[in-house]
PDB file of N, CA and C in Angstrom:
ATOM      1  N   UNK A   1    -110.562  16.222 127.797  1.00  0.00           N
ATOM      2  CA  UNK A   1    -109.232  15.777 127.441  1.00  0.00           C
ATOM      3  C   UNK A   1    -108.600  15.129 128.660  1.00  0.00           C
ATOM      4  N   UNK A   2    -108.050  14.281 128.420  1.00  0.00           N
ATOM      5  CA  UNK A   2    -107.587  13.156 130.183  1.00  0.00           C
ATOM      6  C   UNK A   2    -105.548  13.798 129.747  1.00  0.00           C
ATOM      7  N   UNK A   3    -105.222  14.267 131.476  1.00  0.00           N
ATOM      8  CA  UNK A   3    -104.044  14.175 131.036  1.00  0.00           C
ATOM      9  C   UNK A   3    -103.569  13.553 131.102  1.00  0.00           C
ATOM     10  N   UNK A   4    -102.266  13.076 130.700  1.00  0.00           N
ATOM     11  CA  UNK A   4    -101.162  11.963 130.251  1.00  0.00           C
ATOM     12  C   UNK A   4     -99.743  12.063 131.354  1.00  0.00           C
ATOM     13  N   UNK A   5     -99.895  11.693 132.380  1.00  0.00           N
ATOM     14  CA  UNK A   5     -98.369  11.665 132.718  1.00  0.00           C
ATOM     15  C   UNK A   5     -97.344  11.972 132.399  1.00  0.00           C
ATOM     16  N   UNK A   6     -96.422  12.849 132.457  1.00  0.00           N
ATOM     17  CA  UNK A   6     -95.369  12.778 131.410  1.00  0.00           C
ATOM     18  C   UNK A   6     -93.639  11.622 132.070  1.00  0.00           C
ATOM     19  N   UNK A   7     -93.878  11.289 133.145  1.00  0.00           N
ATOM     20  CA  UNK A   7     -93.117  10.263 134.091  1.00  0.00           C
ATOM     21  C   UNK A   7     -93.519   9.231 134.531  1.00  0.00           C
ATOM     22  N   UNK A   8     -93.126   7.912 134.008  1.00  0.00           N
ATOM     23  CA  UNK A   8     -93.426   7.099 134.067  1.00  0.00           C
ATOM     24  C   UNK A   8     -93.726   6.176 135.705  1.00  0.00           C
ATOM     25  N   UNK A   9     -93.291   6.647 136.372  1.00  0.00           N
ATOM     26  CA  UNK A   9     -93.506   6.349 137.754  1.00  0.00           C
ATOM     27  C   UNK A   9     -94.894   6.479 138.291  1.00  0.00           C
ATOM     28  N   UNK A  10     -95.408   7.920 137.784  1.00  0.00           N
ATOM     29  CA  UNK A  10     -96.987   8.205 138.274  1.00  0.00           C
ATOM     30  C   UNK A  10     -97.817   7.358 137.657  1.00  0.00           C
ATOM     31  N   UNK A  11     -97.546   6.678 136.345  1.00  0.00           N
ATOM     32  CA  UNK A  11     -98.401   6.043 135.462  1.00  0.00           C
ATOM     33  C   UNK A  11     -98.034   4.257 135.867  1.00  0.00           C
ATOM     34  N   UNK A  12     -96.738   4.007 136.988  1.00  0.00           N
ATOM     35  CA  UNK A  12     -96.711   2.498 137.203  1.00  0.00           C
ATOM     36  C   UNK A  12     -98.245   2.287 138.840  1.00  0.00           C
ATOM     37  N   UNK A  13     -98.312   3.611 138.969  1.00  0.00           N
ATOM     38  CA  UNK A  13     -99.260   3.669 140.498  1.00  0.00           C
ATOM     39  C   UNK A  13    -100.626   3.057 139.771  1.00  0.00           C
ATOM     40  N   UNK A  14    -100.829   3.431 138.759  1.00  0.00           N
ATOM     41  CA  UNK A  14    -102.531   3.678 138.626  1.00  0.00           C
ATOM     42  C   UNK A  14    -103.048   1.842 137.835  1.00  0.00           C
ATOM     43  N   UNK A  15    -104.223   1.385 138.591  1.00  0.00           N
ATOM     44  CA  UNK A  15    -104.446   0.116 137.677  1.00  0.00           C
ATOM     45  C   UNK A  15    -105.613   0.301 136.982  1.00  0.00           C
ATOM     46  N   UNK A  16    -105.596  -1.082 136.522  1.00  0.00           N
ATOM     47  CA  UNK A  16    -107.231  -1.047 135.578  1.00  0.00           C
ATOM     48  C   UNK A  16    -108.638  -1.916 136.234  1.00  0.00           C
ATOM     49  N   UNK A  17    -109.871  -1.606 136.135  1.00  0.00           N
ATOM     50  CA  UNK A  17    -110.650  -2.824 136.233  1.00  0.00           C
ATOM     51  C   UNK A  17    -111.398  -3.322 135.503  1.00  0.00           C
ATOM     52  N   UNK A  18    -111.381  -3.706 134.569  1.00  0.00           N
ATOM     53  CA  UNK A  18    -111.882  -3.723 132.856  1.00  0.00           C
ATOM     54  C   UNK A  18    -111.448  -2.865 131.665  1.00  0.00           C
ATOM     55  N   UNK A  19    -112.814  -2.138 131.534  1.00  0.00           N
ATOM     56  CA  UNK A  19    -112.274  -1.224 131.055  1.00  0.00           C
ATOM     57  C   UNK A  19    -111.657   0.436 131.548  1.00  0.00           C
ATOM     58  N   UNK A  20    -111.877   0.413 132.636  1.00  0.00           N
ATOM     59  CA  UNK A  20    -111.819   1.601 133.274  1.00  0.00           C
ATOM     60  C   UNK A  20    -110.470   2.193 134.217  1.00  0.00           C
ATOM     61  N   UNK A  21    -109.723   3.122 133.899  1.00  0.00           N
ATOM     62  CA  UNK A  21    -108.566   3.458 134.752  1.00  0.00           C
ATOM     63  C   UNK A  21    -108.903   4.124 136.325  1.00  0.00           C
ATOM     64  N   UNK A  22    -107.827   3.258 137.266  1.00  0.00           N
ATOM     65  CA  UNK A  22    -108.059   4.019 138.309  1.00  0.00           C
ATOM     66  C   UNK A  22    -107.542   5.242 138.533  1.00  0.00           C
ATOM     67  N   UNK A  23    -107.859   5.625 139.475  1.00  0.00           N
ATOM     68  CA  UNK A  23    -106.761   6.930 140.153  1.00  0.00           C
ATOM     69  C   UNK A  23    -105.704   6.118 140.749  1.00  0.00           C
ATOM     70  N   UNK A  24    -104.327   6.968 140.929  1.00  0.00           N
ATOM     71  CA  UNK A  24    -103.292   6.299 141.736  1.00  0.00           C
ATOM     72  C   UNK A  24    -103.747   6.373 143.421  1.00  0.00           C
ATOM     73  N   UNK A  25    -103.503   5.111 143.693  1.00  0.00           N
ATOM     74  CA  UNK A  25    -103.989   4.532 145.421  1.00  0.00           C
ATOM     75  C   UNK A  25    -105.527   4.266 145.255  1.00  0.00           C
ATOM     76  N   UNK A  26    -106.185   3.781 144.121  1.00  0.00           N
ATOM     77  CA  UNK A  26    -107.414   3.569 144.360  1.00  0.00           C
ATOM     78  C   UNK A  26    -107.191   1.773 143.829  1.00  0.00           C
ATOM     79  N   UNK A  27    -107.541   1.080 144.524  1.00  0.00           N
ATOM     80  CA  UNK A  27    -107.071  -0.389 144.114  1.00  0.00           C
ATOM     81  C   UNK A  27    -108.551  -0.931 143.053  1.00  0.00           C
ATOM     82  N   UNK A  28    -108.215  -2.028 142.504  1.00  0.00           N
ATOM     83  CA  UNK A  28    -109.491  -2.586 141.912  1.00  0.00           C
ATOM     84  C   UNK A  28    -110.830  -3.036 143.295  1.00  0.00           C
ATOM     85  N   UNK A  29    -109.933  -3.431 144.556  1.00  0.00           N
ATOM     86  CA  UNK A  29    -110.833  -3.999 145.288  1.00  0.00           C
ATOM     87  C   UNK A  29    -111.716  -2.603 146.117  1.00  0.00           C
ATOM     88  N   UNK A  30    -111.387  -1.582 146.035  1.00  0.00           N
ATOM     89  CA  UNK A  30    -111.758  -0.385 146.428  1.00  0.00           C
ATOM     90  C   UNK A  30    -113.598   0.146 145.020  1.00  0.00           C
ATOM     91  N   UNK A  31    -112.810   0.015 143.970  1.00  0.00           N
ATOM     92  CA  UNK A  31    -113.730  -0.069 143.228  1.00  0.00           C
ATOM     93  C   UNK A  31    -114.834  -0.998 143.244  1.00  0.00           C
ATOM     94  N   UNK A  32    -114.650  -2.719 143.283  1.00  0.00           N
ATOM     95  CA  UNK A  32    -115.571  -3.650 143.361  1.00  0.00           C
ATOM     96  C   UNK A  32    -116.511  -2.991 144.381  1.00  0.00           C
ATOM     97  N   UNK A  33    -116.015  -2.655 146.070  1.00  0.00           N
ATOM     98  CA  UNK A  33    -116.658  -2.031 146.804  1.00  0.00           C
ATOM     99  C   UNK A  33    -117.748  -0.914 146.555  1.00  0.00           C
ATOM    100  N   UNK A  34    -117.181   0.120 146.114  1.00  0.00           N
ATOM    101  CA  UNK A  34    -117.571   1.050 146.077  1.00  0.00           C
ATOM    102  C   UNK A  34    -118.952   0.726 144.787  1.00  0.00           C
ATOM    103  N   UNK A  35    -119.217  -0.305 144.031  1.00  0.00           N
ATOM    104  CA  UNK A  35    -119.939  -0.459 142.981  1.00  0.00           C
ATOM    105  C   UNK A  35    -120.985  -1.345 143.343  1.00  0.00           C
ATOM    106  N   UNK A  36    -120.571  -2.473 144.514  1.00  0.00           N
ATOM    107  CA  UNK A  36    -121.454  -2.959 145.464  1.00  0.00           C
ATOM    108  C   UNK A  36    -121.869  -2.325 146.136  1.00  0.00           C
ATOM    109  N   UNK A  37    -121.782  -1.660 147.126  1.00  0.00           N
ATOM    110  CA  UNK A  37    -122.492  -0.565 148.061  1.00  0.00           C
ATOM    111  C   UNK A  37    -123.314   0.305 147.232  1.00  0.00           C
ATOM    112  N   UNK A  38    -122.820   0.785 145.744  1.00  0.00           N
ATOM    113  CA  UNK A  38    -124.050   1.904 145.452  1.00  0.00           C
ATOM    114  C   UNK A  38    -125.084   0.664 144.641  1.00  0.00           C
ATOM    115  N   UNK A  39    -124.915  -0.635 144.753  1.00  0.00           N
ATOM    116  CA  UNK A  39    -126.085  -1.632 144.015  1.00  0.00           C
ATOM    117  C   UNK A  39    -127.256  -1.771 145.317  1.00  0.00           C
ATOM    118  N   UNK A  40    -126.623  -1.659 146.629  1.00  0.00           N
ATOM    119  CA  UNK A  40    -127.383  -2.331 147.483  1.00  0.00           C
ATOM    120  C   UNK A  40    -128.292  -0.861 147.911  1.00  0.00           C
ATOM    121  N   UNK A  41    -127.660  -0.011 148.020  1.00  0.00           N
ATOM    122  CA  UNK A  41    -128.034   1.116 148.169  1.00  0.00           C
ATOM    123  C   UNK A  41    -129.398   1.412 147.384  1.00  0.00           C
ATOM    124  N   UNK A  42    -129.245   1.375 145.804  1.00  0.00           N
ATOM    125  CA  UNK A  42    -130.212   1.130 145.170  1.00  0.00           C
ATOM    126  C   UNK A  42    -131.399  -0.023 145.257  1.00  0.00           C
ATOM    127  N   UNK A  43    -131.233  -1.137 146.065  1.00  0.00           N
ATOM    128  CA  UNK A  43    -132.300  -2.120 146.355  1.00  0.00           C
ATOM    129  C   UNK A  43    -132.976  -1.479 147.765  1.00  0.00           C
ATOM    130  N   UNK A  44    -131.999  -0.589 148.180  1.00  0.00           N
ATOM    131  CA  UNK A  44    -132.767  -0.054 149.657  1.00  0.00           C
ATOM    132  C   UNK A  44    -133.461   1.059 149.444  1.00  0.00           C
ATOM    133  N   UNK A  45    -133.616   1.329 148.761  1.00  0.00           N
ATOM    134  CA  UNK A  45    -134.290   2.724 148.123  1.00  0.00           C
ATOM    135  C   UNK A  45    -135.182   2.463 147.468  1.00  0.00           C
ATOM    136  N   UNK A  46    -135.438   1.482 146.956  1.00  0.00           N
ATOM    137  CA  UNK A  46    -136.218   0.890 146.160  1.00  0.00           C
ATOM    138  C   UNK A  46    -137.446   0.361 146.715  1.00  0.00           C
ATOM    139  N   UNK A  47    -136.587  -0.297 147.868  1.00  0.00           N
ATOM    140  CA  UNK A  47    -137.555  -0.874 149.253  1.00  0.00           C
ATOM    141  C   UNK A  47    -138.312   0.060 149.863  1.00  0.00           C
ATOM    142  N   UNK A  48    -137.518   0.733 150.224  1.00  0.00           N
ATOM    143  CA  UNK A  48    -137.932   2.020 151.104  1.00  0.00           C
ATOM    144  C   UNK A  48    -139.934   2.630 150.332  1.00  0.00           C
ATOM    145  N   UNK A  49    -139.117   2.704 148.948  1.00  0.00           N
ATOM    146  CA  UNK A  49    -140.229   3.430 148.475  1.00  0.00           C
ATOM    147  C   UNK A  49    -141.572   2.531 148.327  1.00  0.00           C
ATOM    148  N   UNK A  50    -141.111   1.090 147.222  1.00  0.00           N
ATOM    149  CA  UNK A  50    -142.394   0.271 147.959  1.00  0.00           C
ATOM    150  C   UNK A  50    -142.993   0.367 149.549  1.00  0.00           C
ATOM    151  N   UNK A  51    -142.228   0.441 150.547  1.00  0.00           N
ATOM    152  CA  UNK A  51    -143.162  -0.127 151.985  1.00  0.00           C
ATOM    153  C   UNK A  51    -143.536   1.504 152.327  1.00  0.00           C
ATOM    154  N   UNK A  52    -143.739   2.504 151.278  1.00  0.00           N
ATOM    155  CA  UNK A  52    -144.424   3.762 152.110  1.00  0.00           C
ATOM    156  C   UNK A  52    -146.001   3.216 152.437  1.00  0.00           C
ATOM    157  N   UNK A  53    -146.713   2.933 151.496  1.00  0.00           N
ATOM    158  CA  UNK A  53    -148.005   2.520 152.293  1.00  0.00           C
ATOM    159  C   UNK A  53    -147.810   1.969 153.323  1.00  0.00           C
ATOM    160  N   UNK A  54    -147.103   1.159 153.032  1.00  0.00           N
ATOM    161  CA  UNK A  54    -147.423  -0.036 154.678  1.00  0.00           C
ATOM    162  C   UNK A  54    -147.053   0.747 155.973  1.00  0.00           C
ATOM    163  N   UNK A  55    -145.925   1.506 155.787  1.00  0.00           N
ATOM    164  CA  UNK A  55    -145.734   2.574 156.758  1.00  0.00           C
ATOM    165  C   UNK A  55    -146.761   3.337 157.311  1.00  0.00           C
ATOM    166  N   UNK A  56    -147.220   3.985 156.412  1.00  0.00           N
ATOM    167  CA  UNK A  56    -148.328   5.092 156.426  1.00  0.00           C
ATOM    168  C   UNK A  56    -149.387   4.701 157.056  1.00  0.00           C
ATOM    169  N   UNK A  57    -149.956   3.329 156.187  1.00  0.00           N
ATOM    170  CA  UNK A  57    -151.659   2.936 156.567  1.00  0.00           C
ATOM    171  C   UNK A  57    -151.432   1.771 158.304  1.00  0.00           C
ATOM    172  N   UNK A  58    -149.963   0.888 158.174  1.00  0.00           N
ATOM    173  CA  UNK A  58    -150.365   0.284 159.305  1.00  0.00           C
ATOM    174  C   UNK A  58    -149.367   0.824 160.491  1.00  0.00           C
ATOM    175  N   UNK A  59    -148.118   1.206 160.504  1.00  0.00           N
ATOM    176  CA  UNK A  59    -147.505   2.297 161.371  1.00  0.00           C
ATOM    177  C   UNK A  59    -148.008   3.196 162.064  1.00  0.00           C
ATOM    178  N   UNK A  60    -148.146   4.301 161.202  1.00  0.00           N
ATOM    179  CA  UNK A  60    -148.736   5.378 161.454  1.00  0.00           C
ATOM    180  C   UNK A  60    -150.043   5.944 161.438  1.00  0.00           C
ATOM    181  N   UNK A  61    -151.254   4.847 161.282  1.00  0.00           N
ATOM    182  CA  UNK A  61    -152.522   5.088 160.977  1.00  0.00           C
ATOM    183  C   UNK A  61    -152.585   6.000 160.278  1.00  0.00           C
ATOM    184  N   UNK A  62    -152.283   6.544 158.809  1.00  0.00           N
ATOM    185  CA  UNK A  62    -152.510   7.117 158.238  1.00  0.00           C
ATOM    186  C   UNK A  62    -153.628   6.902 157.387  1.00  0.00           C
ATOM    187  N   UNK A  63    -154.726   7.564 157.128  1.00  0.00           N
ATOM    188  CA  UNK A  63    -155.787   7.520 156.374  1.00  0.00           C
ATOM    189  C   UNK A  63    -155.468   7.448 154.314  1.00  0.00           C
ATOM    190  N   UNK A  64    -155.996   6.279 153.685  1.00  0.00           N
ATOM    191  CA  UNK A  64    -155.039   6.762 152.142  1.00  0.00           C
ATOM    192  C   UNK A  64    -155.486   7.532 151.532  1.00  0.00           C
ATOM    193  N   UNK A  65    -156.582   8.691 151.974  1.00  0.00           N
ATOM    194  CA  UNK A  65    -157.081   9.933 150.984  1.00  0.00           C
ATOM    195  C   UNK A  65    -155.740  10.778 151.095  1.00  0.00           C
ATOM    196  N   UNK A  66    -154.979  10.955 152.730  1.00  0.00           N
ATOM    197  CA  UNK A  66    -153.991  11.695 152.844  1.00  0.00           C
ATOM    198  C   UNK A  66    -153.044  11.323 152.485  1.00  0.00           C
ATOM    199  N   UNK A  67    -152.529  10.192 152.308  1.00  0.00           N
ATOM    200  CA  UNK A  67    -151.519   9.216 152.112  1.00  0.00           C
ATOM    201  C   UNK A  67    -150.594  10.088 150.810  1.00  0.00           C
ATOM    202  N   UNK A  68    -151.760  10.615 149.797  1.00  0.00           N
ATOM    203  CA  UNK A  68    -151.273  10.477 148.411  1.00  0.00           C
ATOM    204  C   UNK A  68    -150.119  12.128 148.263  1.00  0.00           C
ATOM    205  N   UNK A  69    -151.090  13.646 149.244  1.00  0.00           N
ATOM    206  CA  UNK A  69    -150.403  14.617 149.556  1.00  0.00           C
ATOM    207  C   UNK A  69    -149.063  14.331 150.569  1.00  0.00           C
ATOM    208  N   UNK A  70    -149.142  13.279 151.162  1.00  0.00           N
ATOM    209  CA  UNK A  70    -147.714  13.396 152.379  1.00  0.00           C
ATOM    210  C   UNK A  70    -147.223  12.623 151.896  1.00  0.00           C
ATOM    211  N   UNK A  71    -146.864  11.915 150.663  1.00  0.00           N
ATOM    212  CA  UNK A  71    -146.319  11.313 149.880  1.00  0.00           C
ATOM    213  C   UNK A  71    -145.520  12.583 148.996  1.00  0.00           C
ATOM    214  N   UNK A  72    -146.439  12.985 148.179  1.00  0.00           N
ATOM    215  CA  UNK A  72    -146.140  14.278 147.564  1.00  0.00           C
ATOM    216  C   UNK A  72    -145.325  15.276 148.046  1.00  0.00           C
ATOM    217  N   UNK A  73    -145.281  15.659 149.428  1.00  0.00           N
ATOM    218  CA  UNK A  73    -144.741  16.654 150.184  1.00  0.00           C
ATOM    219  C   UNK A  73    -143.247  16.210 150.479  1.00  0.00           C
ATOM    220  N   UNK A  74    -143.380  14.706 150.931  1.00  0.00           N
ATOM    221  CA  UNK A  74    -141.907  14.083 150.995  1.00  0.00           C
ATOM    222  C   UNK A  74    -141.352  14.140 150.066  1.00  0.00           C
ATOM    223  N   UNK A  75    -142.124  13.388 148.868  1.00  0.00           N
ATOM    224  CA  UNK A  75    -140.910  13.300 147.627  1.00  0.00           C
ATOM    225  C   UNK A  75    -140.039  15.030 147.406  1.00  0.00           C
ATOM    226  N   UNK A  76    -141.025  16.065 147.519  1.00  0.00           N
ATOM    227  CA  UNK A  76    -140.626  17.505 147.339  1.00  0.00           C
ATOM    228  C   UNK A  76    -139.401  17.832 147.977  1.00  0.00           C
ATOM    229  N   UNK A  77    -139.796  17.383 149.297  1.00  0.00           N
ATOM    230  CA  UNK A  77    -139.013  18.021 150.345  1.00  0.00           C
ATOM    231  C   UNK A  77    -137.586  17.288 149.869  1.00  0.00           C
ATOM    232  N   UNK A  78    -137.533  15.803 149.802  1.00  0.00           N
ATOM    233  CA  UNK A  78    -136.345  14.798 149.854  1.00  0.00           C
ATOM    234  C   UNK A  78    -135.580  15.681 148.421  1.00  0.00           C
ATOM    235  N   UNK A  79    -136.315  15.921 146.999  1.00  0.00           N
ATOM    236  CA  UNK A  79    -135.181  16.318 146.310  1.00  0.00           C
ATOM    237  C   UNK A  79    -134.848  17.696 146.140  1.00  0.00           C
ATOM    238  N   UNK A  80    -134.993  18.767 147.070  1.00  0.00           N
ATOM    239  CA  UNK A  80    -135.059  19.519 147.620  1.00  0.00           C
ATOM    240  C   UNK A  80    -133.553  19.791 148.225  1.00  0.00           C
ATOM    241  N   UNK A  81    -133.844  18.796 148.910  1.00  0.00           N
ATOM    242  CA  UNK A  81    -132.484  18.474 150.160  1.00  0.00           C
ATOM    243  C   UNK A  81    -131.571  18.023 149.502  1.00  0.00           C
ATOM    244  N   UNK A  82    -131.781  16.909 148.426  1.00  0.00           N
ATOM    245  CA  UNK A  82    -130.505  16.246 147.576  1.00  0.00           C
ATOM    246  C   UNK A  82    -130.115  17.165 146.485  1.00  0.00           C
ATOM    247  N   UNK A  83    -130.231  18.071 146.161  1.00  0.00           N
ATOM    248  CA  UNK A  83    -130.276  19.348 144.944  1.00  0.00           C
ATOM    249  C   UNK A  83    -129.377  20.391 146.105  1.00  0.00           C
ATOM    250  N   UNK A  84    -129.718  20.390 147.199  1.00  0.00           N
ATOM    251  CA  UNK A  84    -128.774  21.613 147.992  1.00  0.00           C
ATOM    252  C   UNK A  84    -127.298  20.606 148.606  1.00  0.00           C
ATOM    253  N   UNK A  85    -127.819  19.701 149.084  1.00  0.00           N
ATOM    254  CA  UNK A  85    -126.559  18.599 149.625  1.00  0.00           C
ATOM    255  C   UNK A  85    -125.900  18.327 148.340  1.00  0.00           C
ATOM    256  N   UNK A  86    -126.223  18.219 147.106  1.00  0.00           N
ATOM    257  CA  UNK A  86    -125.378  18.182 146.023  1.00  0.00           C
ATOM    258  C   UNK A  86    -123.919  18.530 145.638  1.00  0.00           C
ATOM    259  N   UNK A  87    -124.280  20.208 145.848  1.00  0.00           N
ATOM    260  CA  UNK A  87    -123.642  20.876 145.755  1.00  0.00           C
ATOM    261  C   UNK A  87    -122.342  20.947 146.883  1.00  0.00           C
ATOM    262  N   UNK A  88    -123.442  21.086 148.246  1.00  0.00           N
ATOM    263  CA  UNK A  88    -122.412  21.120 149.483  1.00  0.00           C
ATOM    264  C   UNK A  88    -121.058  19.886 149.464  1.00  0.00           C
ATOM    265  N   UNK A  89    -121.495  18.410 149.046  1.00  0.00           N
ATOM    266  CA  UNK A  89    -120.758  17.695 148.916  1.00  0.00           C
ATOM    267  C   UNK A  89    -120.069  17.417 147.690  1.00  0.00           C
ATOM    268  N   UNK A  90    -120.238  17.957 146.847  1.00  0.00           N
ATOM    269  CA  UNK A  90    -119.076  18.148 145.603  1.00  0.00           C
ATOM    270  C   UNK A  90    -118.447  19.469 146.082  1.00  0.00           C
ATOM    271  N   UNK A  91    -118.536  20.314 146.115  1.00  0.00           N
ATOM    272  CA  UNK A  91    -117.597  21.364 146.817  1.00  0.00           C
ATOM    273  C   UNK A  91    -116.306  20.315 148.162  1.00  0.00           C
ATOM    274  N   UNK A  92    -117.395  20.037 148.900  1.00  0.00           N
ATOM    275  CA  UNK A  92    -116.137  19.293 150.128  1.00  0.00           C
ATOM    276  C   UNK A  92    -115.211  17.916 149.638  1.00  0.00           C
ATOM    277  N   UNK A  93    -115.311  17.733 148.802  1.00  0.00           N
ATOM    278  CA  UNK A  93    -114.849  16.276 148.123  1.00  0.00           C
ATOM    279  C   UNK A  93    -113.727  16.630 147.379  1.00  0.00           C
TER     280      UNK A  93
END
């Protein structure tokens, strides 16, 4: 259920950016931001995960029989960490 203002003053603060309402003091250009950064974010992550071989086999001389377990162990470990940081940072927010 979204609440409703009941004074019209709190409800002249807040704008729109399509379809979506802001919070009051959050501008549209705050949003554009914030929707670009998590796009690029996603192309870097993306990256990241393609160039693990290249990392592995020409970086780090890694052999690719092992490649496939320290692959495995990372992915574990990484959502591991994002499942406990989850929490920690919705609590502090």
């Amino acid at each position: 259920m979204i609440n409703q203002a009941s004074n019209s003053s709190s409800t002249n603060n807040t704008q729109k950016l399509g379809p979506l309402w802001l919070m009051p003091g959050i501008g549209p250009i705050n949003a554009i931001s914030f929707f670009a950064v998590a796009m690029i974010n996603n192309v870097i992550f993306s990256l990241v995960h393609y160039m693990q071989p290249y990392v592995f086999e020409v970086q780090l001389k890694i052999p690719g029989p092992e490649q496939g377990l320290l692959v495995g162990n990372l992915t574990v470990m990484q959502e591991l960490i994002v499942i406990a940081m989850t929490g920690i940072a919705g609590s502090a927010c």
